[in-house]
C-alpha atoms as a PDB file:
ATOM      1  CA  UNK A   1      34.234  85.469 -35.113  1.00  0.00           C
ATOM      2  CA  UNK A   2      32.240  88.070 -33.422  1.00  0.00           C
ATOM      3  CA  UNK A   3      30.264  88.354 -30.781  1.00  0.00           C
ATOM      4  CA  UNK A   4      26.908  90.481 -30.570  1.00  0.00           C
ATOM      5  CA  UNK A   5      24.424  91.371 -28.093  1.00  0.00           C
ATOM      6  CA  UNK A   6      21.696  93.367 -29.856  1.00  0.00           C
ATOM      7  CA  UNK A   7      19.689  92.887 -33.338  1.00  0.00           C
ATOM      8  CA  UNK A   8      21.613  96.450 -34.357  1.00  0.00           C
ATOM      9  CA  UNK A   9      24.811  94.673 -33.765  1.00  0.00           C
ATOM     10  CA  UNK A  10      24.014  92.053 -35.716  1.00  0.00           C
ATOM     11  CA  UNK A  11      23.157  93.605 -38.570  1.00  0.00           C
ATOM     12  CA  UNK A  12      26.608  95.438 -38.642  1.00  0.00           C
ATOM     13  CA  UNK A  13      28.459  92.522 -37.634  1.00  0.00           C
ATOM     14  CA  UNK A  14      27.171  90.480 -40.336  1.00  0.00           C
ATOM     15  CA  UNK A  15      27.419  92.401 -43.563  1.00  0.00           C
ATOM     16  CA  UNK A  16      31.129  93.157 -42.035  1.00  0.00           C
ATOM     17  CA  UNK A  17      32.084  89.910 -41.558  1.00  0.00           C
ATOM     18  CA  UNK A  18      30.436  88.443 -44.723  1.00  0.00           C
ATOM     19  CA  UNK A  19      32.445  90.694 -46.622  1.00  0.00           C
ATOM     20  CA  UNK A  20      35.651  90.350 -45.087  1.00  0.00           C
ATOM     21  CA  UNK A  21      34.972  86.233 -45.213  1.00  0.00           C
ATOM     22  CA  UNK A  22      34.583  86.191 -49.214  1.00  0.00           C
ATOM     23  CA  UNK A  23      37.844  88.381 -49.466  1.00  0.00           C
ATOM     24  CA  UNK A  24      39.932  85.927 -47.511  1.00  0.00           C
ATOM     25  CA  UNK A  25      38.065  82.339 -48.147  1.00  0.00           C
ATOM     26  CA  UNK A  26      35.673  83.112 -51.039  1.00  0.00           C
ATOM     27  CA  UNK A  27      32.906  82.036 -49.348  1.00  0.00           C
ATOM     28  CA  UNK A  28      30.653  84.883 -47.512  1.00  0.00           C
ATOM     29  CA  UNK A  29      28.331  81.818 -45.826  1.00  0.00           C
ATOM     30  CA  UNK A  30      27.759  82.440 -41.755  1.00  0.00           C
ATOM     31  CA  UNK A  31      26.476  81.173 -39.277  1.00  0.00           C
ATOM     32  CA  UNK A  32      25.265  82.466 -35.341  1.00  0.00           C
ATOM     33  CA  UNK A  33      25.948  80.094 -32.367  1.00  0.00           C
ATOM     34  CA  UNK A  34      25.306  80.449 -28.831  1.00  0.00           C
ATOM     35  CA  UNK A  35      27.958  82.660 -26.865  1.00  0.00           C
ATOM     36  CA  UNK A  36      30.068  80.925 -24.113  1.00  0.00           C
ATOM     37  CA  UNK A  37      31.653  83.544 -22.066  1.00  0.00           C
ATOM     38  CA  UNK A  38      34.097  83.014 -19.734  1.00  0.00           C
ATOM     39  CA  UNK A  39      34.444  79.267 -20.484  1.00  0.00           C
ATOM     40  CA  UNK A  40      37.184  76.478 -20.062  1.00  0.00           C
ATOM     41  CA  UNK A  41      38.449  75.421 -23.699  1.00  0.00           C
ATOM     42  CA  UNK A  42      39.212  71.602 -23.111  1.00  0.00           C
ATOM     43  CA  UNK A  43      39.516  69.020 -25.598  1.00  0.00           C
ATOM     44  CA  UNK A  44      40.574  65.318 -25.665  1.00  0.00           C
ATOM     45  CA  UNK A  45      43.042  63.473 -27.045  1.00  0.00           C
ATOM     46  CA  UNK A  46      41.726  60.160 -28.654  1.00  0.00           C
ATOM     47  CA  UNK A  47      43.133  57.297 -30.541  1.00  0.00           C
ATOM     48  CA  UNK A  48      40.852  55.078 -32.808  1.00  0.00           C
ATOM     49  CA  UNK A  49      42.396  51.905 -34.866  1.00  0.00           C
ATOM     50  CA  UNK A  50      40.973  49.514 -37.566  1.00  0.00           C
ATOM     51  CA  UNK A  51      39.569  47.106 -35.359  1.00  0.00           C
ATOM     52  CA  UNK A  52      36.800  48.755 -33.471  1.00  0.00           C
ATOM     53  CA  UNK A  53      38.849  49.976 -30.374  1.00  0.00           C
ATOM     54  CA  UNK A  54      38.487  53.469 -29.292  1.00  0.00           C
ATOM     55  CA  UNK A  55      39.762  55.282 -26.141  1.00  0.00           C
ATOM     56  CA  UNK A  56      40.532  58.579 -24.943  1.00  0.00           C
ATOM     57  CA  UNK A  57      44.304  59.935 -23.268  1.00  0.00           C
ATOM     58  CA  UNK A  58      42.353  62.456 -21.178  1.00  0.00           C
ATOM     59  CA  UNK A  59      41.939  66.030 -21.271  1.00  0.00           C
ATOM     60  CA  UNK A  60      44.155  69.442 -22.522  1.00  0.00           C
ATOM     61  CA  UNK A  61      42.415  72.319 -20.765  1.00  0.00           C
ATOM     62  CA  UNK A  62      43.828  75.146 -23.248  1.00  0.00           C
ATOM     63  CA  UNK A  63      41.873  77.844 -21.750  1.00  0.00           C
ATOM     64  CA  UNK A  64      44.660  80.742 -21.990  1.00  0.00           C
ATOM     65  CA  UNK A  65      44.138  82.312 -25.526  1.00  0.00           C
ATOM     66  CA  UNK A  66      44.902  85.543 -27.011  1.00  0.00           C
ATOM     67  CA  UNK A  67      42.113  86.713 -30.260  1.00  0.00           C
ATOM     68  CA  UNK A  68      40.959  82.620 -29.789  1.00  0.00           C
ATOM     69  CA  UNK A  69      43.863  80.865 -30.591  1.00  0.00           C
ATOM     70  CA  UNK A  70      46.191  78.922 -27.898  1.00  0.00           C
ATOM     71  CA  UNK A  71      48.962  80.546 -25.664  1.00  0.00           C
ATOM     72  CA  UNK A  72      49.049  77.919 -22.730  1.00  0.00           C
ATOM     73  CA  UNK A  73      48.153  73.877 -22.523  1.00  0.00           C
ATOM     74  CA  UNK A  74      47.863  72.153 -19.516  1.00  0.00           C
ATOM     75  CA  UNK A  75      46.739  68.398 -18.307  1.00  0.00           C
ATOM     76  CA  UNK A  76      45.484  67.454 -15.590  1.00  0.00           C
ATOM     77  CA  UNK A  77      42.638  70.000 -16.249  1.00  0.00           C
ATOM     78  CA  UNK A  78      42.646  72.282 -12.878  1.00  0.00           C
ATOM     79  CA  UNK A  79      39.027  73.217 -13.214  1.00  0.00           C
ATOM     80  CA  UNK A  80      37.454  69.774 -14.085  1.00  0.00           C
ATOM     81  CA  UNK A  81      36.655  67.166 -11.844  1.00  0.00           C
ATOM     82  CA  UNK A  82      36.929  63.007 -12.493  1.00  0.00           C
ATOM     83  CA  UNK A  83      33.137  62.861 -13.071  1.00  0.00           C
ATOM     84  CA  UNK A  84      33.041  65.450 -15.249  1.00  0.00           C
ATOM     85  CA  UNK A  85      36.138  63.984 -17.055  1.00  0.00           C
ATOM     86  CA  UNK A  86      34.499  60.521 -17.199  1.00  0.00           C
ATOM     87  CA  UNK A  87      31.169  61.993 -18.766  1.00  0.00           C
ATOM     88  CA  UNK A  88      33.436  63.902 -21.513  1.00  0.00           C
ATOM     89  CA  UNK A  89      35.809  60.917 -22.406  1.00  0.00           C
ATOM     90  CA  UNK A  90      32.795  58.806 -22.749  1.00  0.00           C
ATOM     91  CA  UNK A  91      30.424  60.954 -25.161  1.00  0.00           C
ATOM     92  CA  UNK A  92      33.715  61.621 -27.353  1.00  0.00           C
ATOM     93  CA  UNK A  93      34.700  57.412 -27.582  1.00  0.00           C
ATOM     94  CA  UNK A  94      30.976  57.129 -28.646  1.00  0.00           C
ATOM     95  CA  UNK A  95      31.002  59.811 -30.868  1.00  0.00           C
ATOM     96  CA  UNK A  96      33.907  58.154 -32.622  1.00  0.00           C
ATOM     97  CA  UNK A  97      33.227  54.625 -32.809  1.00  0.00           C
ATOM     98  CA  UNK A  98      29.332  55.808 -34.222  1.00  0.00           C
ATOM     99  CA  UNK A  99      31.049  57.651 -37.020  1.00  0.00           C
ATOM    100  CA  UNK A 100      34.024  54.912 -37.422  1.00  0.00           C
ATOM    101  CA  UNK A 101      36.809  56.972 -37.114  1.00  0.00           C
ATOM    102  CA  UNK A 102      40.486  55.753 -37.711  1.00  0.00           C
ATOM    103  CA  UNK A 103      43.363  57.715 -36.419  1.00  0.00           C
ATOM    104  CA  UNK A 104      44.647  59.818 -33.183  1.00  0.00           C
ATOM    105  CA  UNK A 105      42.169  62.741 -33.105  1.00  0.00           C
ATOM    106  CA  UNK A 106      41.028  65.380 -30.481  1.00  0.00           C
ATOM    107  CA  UNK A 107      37.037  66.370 -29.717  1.00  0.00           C
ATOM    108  CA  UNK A 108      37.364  70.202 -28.738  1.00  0.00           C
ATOM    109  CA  UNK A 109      34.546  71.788 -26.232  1.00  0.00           C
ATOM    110  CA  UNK A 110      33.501  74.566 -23.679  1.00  0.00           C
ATOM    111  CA  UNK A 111      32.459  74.077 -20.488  1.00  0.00           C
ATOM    112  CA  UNK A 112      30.610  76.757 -18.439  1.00  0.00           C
ATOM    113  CA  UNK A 113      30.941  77.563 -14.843  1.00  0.00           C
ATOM    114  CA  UNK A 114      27.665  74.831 -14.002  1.00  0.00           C
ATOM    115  CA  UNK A 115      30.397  72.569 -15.884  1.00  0.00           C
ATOM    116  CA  UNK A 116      27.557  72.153 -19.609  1.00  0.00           C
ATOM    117  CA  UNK A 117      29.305  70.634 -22.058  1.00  0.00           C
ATOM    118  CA  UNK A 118      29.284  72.179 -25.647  1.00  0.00           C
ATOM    119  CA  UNK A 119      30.940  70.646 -28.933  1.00  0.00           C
ATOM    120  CA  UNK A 120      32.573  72.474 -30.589  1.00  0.00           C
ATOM    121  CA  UNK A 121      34.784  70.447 -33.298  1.00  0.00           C
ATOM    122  CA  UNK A 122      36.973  67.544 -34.140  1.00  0.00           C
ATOM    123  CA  UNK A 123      40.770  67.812 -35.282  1.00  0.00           C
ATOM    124  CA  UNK A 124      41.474  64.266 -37.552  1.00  0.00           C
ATOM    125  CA  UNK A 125      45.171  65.095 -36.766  1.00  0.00           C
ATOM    126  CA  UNK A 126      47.494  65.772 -34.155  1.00  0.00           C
ATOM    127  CA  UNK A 127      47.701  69.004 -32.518  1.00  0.00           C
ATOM    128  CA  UNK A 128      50.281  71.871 -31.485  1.00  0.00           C
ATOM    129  CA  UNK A 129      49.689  70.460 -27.792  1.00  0.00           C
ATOM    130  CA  UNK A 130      49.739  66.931 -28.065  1.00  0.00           C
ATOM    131  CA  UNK A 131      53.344  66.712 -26.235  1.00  0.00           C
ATOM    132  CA  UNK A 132      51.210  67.786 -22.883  1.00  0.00           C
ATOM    133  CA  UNK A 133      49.343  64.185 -23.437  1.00  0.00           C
ATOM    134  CA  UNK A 134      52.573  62.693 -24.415  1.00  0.00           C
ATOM    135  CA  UNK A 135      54.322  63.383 -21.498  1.00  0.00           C
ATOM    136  CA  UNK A 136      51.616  62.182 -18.775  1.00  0.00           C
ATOM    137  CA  UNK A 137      50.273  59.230 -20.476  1.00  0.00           C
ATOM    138  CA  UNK A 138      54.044  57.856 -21.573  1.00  0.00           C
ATOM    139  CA  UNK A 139      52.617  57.303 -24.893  1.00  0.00           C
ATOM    140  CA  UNK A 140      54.217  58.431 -28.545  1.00  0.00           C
ATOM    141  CA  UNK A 141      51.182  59.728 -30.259  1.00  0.00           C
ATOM    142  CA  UNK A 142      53.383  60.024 -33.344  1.00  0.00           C
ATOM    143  CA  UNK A 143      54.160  56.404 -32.924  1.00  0.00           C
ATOM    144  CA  UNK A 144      50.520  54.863 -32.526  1.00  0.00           C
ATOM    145  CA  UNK A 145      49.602  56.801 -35.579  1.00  0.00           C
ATOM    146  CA  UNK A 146      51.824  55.007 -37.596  1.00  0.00           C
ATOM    147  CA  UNK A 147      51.042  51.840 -35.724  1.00  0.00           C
ATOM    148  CA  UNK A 148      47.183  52.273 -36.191  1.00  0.00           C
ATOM    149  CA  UNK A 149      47.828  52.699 -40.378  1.00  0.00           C
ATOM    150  CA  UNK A 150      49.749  49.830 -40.408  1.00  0.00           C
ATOM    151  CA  UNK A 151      46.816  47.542 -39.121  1.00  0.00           C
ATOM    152  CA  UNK A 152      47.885  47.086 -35.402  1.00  0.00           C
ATOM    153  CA  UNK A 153      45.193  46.987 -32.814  1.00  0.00           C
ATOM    154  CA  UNK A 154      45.401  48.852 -29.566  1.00  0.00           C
ATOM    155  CA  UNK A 155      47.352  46.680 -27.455  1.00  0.00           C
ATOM    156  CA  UNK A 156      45.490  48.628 -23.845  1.00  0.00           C
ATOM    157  CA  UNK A 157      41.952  49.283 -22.584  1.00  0.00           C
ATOM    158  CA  UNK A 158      40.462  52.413 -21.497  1.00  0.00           C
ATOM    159  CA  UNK A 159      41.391  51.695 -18.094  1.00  0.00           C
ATOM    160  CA  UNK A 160      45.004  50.658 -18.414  1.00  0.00           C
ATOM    161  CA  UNK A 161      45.368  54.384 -19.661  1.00  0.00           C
ATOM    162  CA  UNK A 162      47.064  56.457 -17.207  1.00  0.00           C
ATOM    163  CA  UNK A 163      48.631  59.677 -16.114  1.00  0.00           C
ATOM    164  CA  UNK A 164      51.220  60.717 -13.744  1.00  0.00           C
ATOM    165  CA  UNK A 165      52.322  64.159 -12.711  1.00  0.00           C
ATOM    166  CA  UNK A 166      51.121  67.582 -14.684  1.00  0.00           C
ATOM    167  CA  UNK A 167      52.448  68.902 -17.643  1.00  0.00           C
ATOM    168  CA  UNK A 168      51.739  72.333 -19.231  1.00  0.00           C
ATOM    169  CA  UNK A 169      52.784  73.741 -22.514  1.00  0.00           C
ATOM    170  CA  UNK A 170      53.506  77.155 -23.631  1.00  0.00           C
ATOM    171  CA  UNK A 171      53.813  78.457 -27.549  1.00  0.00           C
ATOM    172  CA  UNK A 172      56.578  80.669 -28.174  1.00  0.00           C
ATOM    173  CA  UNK A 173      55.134  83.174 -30.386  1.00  0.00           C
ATOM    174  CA  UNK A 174      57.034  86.226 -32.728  1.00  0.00           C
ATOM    175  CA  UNK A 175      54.771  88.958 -31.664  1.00  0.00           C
ATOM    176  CA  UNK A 176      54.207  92.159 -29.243  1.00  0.00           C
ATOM    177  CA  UNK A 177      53.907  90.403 -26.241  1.00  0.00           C
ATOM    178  CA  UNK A 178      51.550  93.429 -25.169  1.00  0.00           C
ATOM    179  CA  UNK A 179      50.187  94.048 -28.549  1.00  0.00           C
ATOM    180  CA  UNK A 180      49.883  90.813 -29.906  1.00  0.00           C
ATOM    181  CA  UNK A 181      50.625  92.158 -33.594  1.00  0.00           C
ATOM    182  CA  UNK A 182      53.777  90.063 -35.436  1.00  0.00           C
ATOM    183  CA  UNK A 183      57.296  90.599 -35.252  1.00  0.00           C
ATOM    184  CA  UNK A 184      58.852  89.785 -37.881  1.00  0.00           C
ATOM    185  CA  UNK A 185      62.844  89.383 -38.918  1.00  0.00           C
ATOM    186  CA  UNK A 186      65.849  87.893 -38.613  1.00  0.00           C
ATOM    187  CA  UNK A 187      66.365  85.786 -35.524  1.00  0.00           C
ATOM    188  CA  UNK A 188      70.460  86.706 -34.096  1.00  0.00           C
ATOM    189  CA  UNK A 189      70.339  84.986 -31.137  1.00  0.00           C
ATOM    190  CA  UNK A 190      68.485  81.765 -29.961  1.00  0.00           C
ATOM    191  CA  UNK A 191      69.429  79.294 -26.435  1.00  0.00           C
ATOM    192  CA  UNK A 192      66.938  76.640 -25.531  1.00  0.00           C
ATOM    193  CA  UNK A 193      67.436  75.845 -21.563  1.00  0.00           C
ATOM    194  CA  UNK A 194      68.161  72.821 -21.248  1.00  0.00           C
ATOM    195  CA  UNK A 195      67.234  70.423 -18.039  1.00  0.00           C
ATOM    196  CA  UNK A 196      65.189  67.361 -16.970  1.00  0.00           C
ATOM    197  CA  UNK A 197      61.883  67.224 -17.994  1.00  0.00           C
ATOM    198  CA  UNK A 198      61.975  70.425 -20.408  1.00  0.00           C
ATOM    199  CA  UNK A 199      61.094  69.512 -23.980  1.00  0.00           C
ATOM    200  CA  UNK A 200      61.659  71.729 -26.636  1.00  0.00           C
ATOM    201  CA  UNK A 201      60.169  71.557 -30.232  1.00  0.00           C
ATOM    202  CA  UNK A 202      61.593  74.344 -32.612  1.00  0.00           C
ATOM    203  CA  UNK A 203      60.767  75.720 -35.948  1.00  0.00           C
ATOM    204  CA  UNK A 204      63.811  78.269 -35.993  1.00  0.00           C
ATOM    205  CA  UNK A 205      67.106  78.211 -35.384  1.00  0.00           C
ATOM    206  CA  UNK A 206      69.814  81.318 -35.608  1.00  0.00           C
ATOM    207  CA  UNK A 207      69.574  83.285 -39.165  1.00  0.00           C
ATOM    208  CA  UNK A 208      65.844  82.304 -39.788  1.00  0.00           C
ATOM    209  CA  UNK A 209      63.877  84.871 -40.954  1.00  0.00           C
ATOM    210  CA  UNK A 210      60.356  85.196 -39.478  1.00  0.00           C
ATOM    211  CA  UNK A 211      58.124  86.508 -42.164  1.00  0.00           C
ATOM    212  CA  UNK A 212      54.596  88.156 -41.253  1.00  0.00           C
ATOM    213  CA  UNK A 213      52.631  85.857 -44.107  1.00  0.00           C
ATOM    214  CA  UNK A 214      51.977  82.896 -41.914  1.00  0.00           C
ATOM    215  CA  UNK A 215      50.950  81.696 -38.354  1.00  0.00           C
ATOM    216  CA  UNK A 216      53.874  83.171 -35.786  1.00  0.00           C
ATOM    217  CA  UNK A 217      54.343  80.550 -33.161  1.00  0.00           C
ATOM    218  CA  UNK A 218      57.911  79.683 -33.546  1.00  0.00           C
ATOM    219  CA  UNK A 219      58.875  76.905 -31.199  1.00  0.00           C
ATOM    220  CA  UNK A 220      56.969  74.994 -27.911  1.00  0.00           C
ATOM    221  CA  UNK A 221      58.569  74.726 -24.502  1.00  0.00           C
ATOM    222  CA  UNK A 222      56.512  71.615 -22.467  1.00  0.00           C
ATOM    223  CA  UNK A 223      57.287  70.893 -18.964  1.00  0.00           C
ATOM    224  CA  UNK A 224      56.664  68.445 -16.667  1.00  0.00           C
ATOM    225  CA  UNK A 225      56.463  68.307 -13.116  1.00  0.00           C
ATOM    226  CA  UNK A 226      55.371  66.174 -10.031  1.00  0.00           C
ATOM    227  CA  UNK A 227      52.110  68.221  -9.631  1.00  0.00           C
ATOM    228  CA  UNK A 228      50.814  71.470 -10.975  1.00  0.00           C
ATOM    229  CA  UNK A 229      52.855  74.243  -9.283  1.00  0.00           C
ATOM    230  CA  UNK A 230      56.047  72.585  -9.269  1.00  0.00           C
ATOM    231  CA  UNK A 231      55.527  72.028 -13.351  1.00  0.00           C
ATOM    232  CA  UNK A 232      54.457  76.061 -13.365  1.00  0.00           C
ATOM    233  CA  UNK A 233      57.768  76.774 -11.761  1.00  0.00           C
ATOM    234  CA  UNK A 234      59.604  74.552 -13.918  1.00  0.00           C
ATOM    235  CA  UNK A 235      58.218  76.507 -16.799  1.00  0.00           C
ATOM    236  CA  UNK A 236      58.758  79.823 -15.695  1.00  0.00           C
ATOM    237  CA  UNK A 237      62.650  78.846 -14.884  1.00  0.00           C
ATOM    238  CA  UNK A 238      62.806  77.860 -18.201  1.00  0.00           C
ATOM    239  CA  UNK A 239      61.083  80.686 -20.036  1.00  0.00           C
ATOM    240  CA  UNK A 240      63.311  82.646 -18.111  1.00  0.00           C
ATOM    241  CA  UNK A 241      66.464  81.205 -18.950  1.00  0.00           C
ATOM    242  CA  UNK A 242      65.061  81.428 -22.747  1.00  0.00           C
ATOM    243  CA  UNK A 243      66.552  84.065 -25.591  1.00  0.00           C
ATOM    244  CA  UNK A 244      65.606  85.114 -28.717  1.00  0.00           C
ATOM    245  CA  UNK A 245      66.514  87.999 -30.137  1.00  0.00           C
ATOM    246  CA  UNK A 246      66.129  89.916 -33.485  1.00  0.00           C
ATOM    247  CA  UNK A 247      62.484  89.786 -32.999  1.00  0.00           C
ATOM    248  CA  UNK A 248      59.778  90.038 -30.013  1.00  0.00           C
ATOM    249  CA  UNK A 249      58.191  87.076 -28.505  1.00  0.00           C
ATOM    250  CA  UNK A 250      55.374  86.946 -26.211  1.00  0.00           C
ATOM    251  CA  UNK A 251      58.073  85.364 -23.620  1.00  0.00           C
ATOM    252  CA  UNK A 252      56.772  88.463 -21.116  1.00  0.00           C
ATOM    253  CA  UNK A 253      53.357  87.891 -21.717  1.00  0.00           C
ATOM    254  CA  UNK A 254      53.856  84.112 -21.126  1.00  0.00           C
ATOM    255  CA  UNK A 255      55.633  84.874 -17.510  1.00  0.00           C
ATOM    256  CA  UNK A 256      52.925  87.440 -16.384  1.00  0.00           C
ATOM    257  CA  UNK A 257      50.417  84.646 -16.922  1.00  0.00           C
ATOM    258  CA  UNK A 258      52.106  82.172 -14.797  1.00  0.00           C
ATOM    259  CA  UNK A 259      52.581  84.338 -12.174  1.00  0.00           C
ATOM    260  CA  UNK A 260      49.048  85.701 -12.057  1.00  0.00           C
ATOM    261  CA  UNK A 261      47.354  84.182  -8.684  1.00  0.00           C
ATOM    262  CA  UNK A 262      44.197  83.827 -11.078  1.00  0.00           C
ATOM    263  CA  UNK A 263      46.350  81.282 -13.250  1.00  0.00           C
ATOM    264  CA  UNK A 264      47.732  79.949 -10.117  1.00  0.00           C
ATOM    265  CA  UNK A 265      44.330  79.128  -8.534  1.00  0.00           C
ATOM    266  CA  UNK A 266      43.381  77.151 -11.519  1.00  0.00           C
ATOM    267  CA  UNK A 267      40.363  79.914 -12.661  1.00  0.00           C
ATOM    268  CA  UNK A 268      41.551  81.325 -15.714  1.00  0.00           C
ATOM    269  CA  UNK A 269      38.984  81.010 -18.342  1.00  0.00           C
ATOM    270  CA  UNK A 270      38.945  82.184 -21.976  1.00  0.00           C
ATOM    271  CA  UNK A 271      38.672  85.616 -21.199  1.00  0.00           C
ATOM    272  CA  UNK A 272      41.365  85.785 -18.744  1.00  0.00           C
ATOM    273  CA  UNK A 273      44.085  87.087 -20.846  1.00  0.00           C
ATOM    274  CA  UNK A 274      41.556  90.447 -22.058  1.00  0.00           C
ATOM    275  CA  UNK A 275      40.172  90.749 -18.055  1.00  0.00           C
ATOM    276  CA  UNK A 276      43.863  90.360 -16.673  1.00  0.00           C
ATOM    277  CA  UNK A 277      46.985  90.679 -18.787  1.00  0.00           C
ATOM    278  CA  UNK A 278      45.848  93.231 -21.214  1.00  0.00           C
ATOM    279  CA  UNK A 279      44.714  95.571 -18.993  1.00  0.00           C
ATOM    280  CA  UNK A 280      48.168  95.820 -17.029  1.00  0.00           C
END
């Protein structure tokens, strides 16, 4: 993925990343899309059963990214309003009952700063960040998938779906937490914090070895609070509290994030972590 902003740079761009795509996929095929700077990366979680009954568990605004892929997850989205949220939820139920989907899924987008919506795919699974939607609907996604396969219908309507409080997510990663490049090795050392309304998931435990052949994110930390600054405190406590050693995590980078004012107001967008935390 590369963006360009002149016909020269496309040229370049495009043998370069036609070649590198048959190396790793063996398939050179691209395409060019419109550019969305500075957007919010929001998607929603969905669930779809057998019988013709489709409804959305709100939105994951998942705007904090490092080279495009996720660092932090948050819902309630602090940049998008109910309408907004109401216009979303409804074109993705639509765009699943025209297709007849079956199954939890999540409809990914950007919005711009005028708040334009712009697809840009489905997951037909769960995701990494599916505990954020877990923990402010009440609902076991895990649960209702299993539920759906076996032939049950959705026992609630759209409007008996609710929220309560503000959770946010953060991937624990084995990399440079200023670099971004992996960190591999052994793992020595490893405590989870433990406390009310922290929920760990975990890939590693002590003696794993963290290789650099596959994706690095080694274990989630999801909090939950009674609104949005009391579940970013909660999360920095708990990052804090965190150790793992015998390799780097992006633990640092994690805390600078949450303690950026930018973060706090609610603005950060996908570029915040190249405008902000990799200049410091």
């Amino acid at each position: 993925m590369q963006v360009v902003n002149s016909e020269e740079e496309l040229r370049k761009a495009f043998q370069s990343n036609q070649k590198r795509a048959s190396m790793f996929f063996g398939n050179g095929e691209m395409y060019a899309e419109k550019a969305i700077e500075k957007a919010r990366h929001i998607e929603f979680q969905l669930l779809a059963d057998q019988h013709g009954n489709v409804l959305h568990l709100y939105e994951r605004d998942c705007s904090v990214q490092r080279r495009h892929q996720k660092v932090i997850e948050e819902s309630p989205s602090p940049f998008l309003d109910e309408q907004v949220i109401e216009e979303i939820g409804a074109l993705a139920t639509n765009a699943l009952k025209k297709i007849g989907y079956v199954n939890a899924g999540t409809i990914e987008c950007l919005v711009d700063d005028k708040k334009n919506v712009y697809f840009l795919e489905m997951n037909t699974r769960l995701q990494v960040e599916h505990p954020v939607t877990e923990e402010i609907t009440g609902l076991d996604l895990v649960e209702w998938q299993i539920r759906i396969a076996a032939g049950e219908a959705l026992p609630f309507t759209q409007n008996e779906v609710t929220r309560h409080g503000h959770a946010i997510e953060a991937r624990i990663y084995a990399e440079d937490p200023k670099r971004f490049f992996p960190s591999p090795g052994t793992i020595t050392e490893l405590f989870l914090p433990m406390a009310p309304n922290i929920r760990h998931e975990c890939g590693v435990e002590i003696g794993s070895v963290v290789t650099p052949y596959y994706d690095p994110m080694i274990a989630k930390v999801i909090v939950k609070g009674e609104t949005r600054m009391d579940a970013i405190q909660k999360l920095k406590i708990a990052l804090e509290q965190y150790k793992v050693t015998g390799i780097k995590t992006n633990i640092p980078m994690v805390l600078d994030v949450l303690s950026h004012r930018v973060f706090e107001q609610g603005q950060a967008n996908t570029a915040f972590v190249r405008d902000y935390i990799q200049k410091r």
